[in-house]
PDB file of N, CA and C in Angstrom:
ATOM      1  N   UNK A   1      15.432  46.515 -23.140  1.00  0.00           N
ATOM      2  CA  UNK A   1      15.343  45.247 -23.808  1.00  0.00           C
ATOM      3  C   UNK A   1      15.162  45.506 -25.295  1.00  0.00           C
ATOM      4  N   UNK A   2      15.791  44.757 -25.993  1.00  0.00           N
ATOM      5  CA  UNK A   2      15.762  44.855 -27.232  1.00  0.00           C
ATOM      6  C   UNK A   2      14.251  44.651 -28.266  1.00  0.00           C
ATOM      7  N   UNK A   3      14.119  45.409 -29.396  1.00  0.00           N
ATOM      8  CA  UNK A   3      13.184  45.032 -30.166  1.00  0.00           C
ATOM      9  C   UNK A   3      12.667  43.690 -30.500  1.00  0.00           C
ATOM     10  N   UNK A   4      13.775  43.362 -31.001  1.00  0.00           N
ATOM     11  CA  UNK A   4      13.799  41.868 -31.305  1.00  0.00           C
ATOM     12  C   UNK A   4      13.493  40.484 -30.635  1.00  0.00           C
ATOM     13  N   UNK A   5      14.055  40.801 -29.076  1.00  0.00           N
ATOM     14  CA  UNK A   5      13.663  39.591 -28.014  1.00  0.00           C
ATOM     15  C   UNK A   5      12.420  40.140 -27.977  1.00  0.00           C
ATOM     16  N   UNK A   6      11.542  41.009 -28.375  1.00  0.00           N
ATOM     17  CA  UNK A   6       9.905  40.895 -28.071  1.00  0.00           C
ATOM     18  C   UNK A   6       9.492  40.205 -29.026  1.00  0.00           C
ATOM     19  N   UNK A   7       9.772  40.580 -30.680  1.00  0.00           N
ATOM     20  CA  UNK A   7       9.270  39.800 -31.669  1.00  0.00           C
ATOM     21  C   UNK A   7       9.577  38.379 -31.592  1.00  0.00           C
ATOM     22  N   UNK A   8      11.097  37.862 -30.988  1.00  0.00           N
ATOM     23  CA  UNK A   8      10.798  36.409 -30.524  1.00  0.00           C
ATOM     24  C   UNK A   8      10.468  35.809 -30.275  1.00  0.00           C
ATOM     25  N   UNK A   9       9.945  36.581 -28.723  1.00  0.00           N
ATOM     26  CA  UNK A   9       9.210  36.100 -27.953  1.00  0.00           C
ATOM     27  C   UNK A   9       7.356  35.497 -28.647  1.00  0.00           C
ATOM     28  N   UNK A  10       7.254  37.102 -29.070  1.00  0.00           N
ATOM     29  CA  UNK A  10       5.709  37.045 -29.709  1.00  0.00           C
ATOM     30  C   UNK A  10       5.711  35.804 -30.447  1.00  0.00           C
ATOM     31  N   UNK A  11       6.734  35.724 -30.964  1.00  0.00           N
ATOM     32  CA  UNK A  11       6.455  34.664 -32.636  1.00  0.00           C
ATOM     33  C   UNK A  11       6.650  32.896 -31.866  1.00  0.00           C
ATOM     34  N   UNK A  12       7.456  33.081 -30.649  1.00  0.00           N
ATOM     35  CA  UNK A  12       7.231  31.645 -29.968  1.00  0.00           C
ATOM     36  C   UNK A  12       6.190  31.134 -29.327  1.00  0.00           C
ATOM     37  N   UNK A  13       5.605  32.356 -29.040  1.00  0.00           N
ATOM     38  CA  UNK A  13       4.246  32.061 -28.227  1.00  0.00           C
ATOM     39  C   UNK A  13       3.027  31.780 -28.815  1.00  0.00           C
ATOM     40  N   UNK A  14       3.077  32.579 -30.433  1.00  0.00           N
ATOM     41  CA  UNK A  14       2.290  32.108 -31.614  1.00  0.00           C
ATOM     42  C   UNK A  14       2.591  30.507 -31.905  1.00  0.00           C
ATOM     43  N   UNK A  15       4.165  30.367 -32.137  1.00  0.00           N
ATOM     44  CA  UNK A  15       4.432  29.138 -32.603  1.00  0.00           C
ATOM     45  C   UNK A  15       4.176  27.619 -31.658  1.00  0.00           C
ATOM     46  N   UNK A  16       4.715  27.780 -30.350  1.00  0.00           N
ATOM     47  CA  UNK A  16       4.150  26.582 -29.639  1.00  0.00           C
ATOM     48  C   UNK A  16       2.536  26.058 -30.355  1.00  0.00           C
ATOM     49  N   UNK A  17       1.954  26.783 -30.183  1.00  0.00           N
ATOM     50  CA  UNK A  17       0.862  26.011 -30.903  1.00  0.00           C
ATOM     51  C   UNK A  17       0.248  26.061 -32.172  1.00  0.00           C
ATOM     52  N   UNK A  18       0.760  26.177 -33.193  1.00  0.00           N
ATOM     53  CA  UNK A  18       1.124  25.695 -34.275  1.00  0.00           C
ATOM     54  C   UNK A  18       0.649  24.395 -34.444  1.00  0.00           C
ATOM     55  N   UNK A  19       0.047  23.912 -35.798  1.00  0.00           N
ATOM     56  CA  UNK A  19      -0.472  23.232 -36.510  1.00  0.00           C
ATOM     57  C   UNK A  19       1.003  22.304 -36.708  1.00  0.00           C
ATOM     58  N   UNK A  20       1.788  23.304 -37.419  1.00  0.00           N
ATOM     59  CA  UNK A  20       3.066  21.636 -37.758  1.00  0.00           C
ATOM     60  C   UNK A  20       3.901  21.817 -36.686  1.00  0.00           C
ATOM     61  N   UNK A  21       4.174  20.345 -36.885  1.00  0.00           N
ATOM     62  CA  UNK A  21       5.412  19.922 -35.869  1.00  0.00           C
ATOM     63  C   UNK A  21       6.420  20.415 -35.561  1.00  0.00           C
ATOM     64  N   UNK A  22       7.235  21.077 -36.261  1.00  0.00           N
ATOM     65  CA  UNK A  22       8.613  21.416 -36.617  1.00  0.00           C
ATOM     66  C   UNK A  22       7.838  22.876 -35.935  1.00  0.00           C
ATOM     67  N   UNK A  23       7.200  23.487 -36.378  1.00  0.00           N
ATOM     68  CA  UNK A  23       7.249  25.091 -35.748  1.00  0.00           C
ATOM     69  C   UNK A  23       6.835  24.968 -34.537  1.00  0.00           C
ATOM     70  N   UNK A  24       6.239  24.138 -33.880  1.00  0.00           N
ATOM     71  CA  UNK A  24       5.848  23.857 -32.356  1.00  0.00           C
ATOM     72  C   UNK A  24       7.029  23.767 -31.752  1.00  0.00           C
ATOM     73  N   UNK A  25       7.948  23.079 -32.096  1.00  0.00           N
ATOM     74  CA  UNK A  25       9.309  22.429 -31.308  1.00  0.00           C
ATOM     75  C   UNK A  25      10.371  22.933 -31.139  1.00  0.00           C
ATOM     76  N   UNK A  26      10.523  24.180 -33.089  1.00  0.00           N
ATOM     77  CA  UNK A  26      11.517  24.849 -32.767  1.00  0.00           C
ATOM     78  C   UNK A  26      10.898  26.251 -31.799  1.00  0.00           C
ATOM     79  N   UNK A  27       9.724  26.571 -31.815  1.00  0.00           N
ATOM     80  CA  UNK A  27       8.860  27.654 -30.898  1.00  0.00           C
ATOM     81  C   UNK A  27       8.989  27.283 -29.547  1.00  0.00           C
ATOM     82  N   UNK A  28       9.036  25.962 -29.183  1.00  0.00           N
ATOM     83  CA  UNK A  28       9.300  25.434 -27.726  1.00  0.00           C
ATOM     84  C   UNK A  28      10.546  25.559 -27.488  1.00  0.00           C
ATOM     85  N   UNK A  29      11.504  25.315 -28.284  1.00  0.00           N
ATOM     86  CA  UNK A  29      13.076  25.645 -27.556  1.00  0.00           C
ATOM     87  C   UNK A  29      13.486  26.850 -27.839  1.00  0.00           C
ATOM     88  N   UNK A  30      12.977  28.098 -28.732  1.00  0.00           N
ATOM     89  CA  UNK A  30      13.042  29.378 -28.373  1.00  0.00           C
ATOM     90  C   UNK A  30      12.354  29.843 -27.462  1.00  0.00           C
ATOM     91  N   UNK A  31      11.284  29.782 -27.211  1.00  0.00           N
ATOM     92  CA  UNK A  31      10.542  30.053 -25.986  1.00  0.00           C
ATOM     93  C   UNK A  31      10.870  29.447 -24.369  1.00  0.00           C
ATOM     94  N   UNK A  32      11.576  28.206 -24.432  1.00  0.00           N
ATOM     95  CA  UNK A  32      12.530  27.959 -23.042  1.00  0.00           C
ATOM     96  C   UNK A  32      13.516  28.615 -23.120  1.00  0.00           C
ATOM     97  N   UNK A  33      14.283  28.845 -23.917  1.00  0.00           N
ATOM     98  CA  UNK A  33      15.741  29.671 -24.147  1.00  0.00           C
ATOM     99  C   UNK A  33      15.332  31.513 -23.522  1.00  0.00           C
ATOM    100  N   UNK A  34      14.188  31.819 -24.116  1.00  0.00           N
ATOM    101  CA  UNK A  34      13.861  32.689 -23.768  1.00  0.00           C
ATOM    102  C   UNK A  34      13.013  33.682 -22.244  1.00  0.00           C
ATOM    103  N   UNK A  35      12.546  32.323 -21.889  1.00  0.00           N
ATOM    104  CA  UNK A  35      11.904  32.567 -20.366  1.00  0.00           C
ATOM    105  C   UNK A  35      13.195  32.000 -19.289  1.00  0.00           C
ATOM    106  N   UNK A  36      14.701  31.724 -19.820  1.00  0.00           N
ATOM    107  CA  UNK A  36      15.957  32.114 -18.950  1.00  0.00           C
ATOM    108  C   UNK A  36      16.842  33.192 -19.014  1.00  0.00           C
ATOM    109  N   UNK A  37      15.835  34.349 -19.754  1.00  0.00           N
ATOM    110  CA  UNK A  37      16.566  35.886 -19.465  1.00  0.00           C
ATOM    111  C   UNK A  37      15.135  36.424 -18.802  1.00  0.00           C
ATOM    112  N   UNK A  38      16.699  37.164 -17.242  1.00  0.00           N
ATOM    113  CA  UNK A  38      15.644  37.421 -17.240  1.00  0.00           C
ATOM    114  C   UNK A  38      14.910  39.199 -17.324  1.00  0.00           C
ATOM    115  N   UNK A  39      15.767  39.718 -18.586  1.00  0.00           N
ATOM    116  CA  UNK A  39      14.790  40.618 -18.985  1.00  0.00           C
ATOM    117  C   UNK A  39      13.233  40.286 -19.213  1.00  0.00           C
ATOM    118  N   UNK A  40      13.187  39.550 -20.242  1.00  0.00           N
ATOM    119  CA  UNK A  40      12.112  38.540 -20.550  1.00  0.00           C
ATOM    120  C   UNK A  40      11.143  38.311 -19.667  1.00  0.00           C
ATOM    121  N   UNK A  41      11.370  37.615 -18.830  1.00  0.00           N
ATOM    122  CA  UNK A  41      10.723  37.313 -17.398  1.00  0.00           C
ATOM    123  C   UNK A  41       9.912  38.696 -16.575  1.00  0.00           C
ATOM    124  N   UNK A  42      11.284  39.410 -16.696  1.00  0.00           N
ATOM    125  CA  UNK A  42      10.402  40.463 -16.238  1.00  0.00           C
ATOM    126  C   UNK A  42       9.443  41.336 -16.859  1.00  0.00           C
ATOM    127  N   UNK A  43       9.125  41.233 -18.425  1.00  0.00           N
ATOM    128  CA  UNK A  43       8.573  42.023 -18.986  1.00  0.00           C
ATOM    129  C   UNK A  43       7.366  41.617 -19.079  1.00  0.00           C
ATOM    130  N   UNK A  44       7.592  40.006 -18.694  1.00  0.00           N
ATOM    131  CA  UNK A  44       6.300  39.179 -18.855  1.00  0.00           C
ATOM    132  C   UNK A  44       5.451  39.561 -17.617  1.00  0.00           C
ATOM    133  N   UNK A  45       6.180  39.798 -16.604  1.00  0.00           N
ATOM    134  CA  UNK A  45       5.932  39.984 -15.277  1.00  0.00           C
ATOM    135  C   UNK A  45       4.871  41.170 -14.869  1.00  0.00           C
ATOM    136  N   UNK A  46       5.608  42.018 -15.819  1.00  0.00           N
ATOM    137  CA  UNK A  46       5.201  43.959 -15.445  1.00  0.00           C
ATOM    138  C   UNK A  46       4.078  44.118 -16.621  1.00  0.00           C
ATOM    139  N   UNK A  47       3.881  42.999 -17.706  1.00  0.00           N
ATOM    140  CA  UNK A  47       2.148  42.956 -18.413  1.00  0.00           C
ATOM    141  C   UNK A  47       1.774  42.771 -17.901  1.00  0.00           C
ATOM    142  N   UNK A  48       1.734  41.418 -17.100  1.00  0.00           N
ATOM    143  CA  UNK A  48       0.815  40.566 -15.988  1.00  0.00           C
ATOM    144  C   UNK A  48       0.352  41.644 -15.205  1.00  0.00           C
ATOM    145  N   UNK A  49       1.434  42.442 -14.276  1.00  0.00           N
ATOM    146  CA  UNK A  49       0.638  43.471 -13.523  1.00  0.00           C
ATOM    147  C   UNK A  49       0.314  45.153 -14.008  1.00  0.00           C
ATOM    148  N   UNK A  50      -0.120  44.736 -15.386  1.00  0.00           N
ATOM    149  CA  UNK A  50      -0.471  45.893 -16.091  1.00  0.00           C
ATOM    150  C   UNK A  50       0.518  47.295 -16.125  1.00  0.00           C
ATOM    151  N   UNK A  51       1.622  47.161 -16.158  1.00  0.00           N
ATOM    152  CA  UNK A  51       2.432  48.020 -15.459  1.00  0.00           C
ATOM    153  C   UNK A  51       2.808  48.536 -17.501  1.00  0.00           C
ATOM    154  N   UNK A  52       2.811  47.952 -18.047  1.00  0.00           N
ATOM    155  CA  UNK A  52       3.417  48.590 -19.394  1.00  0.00           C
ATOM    156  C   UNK A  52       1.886  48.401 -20.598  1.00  0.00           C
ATOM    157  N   UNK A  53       2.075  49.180 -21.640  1.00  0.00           N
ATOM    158  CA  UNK A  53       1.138  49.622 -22.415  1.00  0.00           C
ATOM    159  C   UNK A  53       1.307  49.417 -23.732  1.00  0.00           C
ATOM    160  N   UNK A  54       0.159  48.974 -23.931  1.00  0.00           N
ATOM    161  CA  UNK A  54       0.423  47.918 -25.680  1.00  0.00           C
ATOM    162  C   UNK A  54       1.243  48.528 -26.506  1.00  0.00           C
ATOM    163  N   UNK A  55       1.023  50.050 -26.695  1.00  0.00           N
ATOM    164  CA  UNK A  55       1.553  50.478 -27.767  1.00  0.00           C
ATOM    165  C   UNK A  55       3.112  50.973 -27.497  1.00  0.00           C
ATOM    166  N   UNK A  56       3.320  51.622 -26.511  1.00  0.00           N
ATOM    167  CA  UNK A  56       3.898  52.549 -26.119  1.00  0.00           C
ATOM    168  C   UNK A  56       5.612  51.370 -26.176  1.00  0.00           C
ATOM    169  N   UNK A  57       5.235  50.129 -25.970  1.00  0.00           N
ATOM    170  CA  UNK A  57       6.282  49.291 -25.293  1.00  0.00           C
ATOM    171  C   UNK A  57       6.305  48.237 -26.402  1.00  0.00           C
ATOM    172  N   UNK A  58       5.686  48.007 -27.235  1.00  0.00           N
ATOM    173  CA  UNK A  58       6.050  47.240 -28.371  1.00  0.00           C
ATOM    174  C   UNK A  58       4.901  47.132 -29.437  1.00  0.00           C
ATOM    175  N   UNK A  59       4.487  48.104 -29.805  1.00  0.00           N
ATOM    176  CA  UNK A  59       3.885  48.713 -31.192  1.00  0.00           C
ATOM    177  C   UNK A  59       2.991  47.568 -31.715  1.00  0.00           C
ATOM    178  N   UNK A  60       2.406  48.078 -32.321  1.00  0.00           N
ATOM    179  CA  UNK A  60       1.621  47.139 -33.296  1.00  0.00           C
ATOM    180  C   UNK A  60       0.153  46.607 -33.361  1.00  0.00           C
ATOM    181  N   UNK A  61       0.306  47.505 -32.029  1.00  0.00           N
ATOM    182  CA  UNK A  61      -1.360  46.916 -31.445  1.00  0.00           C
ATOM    183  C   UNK A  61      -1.537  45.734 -30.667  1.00  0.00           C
ATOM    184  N   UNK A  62      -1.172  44.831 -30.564  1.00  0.00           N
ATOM    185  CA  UNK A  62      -0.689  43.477 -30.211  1.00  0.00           C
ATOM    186  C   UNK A  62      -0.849  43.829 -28.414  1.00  0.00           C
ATOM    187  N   UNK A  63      -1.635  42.625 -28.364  1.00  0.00           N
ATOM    188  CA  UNK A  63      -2.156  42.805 -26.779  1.00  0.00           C
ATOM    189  C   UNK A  63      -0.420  42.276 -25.652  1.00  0.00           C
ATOM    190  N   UNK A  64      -0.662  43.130 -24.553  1.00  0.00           N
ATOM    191  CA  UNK A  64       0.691  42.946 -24.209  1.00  0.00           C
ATOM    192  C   UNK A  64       0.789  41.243 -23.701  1.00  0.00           C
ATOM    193  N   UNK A  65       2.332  40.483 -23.595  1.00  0.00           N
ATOM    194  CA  UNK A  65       1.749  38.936 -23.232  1.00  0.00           C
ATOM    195  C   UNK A  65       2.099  38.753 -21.475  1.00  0.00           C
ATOM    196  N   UNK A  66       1.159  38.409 -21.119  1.00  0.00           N
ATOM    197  CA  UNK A  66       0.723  37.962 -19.861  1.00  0.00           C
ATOM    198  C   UNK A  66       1.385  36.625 -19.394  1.00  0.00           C
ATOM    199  N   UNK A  67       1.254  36.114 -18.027  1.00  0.00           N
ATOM    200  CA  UNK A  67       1.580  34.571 -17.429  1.00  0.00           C
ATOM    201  C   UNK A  67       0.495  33.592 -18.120  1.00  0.00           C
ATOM    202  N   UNK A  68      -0.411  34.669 -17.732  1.00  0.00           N
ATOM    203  CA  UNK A  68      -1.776  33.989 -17.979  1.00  0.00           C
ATOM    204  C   UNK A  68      -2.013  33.551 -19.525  1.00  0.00           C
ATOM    205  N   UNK A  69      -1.967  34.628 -20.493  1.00  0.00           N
ATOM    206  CA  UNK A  69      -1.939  33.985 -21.712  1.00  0.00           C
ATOM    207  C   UNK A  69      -0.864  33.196 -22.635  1.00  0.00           C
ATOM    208  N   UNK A  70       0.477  33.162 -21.785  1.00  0.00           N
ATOM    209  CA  UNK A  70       1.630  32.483 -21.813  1.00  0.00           C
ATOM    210  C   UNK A  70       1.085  30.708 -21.468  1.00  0.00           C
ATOM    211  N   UNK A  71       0.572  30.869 -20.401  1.00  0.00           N
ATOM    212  CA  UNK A  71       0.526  29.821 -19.937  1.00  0.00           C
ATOM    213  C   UNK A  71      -0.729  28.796 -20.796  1.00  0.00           C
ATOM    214  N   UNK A  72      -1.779  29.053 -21.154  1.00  0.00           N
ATOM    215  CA  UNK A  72      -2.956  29.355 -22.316  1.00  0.00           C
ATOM    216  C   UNK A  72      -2.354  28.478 -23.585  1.00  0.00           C
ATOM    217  N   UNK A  73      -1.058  29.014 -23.697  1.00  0.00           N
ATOM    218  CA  UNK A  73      -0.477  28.174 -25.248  1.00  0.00           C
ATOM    219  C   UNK A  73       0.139  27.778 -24.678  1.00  0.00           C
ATOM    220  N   UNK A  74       1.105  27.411 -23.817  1.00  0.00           N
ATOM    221  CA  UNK A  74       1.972  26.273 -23.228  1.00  0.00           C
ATOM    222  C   UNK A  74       0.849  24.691 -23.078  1.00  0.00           C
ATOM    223  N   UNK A  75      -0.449  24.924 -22.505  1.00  0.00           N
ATOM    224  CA  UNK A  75      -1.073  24.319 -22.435  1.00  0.00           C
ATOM    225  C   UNK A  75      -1.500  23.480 -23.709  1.00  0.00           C
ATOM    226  N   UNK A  76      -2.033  24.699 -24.864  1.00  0.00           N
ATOM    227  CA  UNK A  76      -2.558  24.067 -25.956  1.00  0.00           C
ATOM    228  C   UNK A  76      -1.061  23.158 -26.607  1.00  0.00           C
ATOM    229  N   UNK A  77      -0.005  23.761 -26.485  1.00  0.00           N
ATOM    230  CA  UNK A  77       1.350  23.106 -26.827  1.00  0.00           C
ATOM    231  C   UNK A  77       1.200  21.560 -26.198  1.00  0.00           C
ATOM    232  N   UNK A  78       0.701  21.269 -25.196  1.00  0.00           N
ATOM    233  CA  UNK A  78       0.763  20.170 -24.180  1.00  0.00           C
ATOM    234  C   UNK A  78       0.122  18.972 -24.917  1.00  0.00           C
ATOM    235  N   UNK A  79      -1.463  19.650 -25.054  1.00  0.00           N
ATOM    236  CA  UNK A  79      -2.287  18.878 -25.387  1.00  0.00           C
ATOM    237  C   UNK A  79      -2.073  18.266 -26.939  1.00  0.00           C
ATOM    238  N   UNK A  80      -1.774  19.424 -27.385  1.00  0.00           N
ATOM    239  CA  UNK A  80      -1.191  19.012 -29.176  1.00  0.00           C
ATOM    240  C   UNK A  80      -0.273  17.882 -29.515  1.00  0.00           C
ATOM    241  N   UNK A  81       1.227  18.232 -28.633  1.00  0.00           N
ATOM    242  CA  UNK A  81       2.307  17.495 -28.265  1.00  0.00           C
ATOM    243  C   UNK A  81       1.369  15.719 -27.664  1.00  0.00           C
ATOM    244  N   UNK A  82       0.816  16.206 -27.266  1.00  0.00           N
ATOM    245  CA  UNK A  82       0.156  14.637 -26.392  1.00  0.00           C
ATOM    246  C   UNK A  82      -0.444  13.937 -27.006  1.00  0.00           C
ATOM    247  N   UNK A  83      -1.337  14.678 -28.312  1.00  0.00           N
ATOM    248  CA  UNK A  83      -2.114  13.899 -28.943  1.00  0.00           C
ATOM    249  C   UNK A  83      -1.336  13.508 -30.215  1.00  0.00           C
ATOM    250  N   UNK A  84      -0.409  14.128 -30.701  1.00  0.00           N
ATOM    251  CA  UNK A  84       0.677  13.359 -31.306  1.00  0.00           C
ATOM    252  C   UNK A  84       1.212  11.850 -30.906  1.00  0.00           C
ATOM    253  N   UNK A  85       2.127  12.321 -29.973  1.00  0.00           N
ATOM    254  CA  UNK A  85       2.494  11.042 -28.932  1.00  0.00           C
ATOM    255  C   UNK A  85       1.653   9.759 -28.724  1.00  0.00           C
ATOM    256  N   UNK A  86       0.178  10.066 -28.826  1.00  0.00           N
ATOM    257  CA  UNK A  86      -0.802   9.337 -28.536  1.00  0.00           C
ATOM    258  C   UNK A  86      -1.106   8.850 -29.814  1.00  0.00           C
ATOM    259  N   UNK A  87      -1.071   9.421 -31.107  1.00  0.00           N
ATOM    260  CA  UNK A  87      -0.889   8.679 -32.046  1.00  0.00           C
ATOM    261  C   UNK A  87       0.356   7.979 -32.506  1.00  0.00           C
ATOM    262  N   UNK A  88       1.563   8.183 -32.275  1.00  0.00           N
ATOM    263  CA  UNK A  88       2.409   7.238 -32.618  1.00  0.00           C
ATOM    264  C   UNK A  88       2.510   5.875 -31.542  1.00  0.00           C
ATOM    265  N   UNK A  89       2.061   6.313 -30.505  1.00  0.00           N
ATOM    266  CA  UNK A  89       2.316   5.241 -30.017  1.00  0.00           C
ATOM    267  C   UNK A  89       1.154   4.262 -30.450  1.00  0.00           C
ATOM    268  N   UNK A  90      -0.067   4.180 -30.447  1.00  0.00           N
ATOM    269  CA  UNK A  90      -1.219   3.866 -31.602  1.00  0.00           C
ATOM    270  C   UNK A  90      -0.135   3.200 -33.400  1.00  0.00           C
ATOM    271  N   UNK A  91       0.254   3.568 -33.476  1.00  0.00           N
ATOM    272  CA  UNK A  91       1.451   3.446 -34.471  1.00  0.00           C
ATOM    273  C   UNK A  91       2.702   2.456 -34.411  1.00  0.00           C
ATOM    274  N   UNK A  92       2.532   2.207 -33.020  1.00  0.00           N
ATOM    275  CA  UNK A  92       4.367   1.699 -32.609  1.00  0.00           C
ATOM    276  C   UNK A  92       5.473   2.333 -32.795  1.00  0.00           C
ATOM    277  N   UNK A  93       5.502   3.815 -32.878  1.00  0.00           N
ATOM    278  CA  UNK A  93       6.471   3.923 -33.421  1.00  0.00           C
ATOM    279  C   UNK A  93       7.252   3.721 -32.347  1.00  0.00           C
ATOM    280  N   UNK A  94       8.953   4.657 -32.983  1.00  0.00           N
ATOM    281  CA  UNK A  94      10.720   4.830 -32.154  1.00  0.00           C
ATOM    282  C   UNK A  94       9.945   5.068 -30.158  1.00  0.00           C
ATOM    283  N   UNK A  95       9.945   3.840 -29.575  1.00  0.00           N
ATOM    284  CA  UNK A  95      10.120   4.428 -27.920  1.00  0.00           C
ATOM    285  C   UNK A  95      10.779   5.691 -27.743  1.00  0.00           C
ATOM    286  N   UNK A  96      12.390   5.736 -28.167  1.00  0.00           N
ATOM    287  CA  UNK A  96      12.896   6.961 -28.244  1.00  0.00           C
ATOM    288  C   UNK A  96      12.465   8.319 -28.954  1.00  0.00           C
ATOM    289  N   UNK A  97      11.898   8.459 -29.738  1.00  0.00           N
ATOM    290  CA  UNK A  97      10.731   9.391 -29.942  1.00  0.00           C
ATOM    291  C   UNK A  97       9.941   9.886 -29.421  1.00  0.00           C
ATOM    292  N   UNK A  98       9.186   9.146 -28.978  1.00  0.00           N
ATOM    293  CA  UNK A  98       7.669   9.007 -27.845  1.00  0.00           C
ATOM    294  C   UNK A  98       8.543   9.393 -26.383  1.00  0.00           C
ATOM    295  N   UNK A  99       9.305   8.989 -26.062  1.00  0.00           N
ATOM    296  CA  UNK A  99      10.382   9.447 -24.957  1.00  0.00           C
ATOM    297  C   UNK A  99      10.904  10.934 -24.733  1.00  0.00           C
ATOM    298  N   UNK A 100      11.170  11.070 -25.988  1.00  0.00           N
ATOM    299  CA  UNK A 100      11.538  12.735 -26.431  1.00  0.00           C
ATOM    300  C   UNK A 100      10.357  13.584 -26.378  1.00  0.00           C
ATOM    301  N   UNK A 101       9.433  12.969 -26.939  1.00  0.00           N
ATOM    302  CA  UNK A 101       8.177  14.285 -26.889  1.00  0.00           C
ATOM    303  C   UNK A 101       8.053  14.510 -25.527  1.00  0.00           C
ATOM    304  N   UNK A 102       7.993  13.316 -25.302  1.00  0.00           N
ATOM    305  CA  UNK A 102       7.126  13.233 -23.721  1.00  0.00           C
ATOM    306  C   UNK A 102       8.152  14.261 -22.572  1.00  0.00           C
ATOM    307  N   UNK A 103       9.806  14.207 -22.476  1.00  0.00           N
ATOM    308  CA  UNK A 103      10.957  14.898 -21.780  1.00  0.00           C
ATOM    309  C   UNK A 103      10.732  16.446 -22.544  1.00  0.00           C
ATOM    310  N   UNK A 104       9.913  16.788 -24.143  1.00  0.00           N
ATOM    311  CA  UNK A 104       9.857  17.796 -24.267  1.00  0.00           C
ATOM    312  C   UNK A 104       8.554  18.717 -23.911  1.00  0.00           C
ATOM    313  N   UNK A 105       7.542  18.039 -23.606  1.00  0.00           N
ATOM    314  CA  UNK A 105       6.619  18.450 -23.240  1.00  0.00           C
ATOM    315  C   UNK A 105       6.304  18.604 -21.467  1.00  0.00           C
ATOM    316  N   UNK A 106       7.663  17.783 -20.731  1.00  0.00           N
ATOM    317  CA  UNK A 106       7.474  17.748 -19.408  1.00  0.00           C
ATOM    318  C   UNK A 106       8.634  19.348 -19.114  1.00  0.00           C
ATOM    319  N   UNK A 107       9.662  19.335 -20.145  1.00  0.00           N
ATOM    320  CA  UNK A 107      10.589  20.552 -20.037  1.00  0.00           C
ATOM    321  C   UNK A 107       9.883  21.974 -20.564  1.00  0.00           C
ATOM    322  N   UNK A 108       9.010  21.913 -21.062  1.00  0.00           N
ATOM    323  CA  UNK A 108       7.974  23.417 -21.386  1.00  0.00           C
ATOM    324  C   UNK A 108       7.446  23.788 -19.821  1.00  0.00           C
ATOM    325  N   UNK A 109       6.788  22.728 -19.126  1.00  0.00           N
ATOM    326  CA  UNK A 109       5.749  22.849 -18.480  1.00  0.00           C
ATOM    327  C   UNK A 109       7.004  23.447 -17.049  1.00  0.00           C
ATOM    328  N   UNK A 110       8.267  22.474 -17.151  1.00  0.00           N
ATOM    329  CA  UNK A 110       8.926  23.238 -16.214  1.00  0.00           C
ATOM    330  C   UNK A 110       9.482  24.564 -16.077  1.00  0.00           C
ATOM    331  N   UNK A 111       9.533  24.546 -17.264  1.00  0.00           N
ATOM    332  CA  UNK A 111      10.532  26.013 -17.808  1.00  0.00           C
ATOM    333  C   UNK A 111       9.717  27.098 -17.340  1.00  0.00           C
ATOM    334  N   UNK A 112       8.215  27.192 -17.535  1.00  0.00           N
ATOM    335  CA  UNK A 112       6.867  28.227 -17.569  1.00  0.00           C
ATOM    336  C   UNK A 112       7.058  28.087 -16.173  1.00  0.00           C
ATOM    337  N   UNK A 113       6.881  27.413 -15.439  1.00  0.00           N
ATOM    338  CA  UNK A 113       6.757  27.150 -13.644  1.00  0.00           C
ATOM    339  C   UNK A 113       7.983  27.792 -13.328  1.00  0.00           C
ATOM    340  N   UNK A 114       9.290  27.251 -13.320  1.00  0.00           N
ATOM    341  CA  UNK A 114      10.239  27.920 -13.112  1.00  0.00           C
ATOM    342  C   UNK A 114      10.565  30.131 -12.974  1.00  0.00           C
ATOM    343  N   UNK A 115      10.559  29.754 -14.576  1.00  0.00           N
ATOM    344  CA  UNK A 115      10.158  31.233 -14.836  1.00  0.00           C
ATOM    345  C   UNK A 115       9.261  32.457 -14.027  1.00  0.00           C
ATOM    346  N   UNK A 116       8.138  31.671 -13.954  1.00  0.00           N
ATOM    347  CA  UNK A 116       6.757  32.343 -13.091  1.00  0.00           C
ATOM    348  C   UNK A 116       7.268  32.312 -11.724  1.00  0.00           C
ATOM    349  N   UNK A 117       8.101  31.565 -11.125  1.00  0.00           N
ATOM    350  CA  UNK A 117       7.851  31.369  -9.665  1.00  0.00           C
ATOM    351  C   UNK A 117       9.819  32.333  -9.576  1.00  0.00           C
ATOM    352  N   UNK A 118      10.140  32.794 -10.236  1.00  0.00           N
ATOM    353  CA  UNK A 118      11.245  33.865 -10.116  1.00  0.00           C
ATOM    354  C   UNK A 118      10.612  35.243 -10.157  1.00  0.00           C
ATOM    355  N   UNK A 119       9.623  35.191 -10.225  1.00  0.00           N
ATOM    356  CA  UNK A 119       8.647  36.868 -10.144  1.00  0.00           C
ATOM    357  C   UNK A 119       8.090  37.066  -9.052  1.00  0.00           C
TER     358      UNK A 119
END
């Protein structure tokens, strides 16, 4: 697997939960794009069961990423995403907006389930 689909990965899993909007969302559709290879999947798989080693497999010191701590920021992604939503609608804003978060925050939660339950 390439260098690079790790730093992706890393930097989507940072980004879902993210402070601004825009890096949450574009971090959420690299990070679904990315838990449908399934190199990916499996690498996530073989941390989970301790099978590969921080350094040795992608440098930097950087703790290897797990289901478990995958799943950790999908969550905080959820709640963030929700309490947005929960203010525009507080707001009135676009239905179609509030519609979108809501189909994008129900498509994270599937994507992570999906993913996990192919291991």
């Amino acid at each position: 697997m390439a260098r690079m689909d790790l730093s992706e990965l890393f930097a989507a899993h940072r980004g879902i939960i993210s402070e601004k909007i825009t890096e949450r969302k574009k971090s959420a559709t690299v990070l679904r794009e990315l838990l449908e290879s399934a190199p990916i999947v499996d690498y996530i798989t073989a941390s989970t069961r301790g099978v590969q080693t921080t350094k040795s497999k992608h440098g930097g010191g950087q703790s290897p990423l797990t289901w478990s701590s995958l799943f950790r920021n999908v969550v905080g992604y959820i709640l963030k995403e929700g309490d947005a939503v929960a203010k525009m609608e507080e707001k009135s804003r676009s239905s179609s907006t509030i519609t979108t978060r809501k189909k994008d925050m129900s498509d994270m939660l599937r994507s992570i389930y999906q993913s996990c339950q192919q291991t």
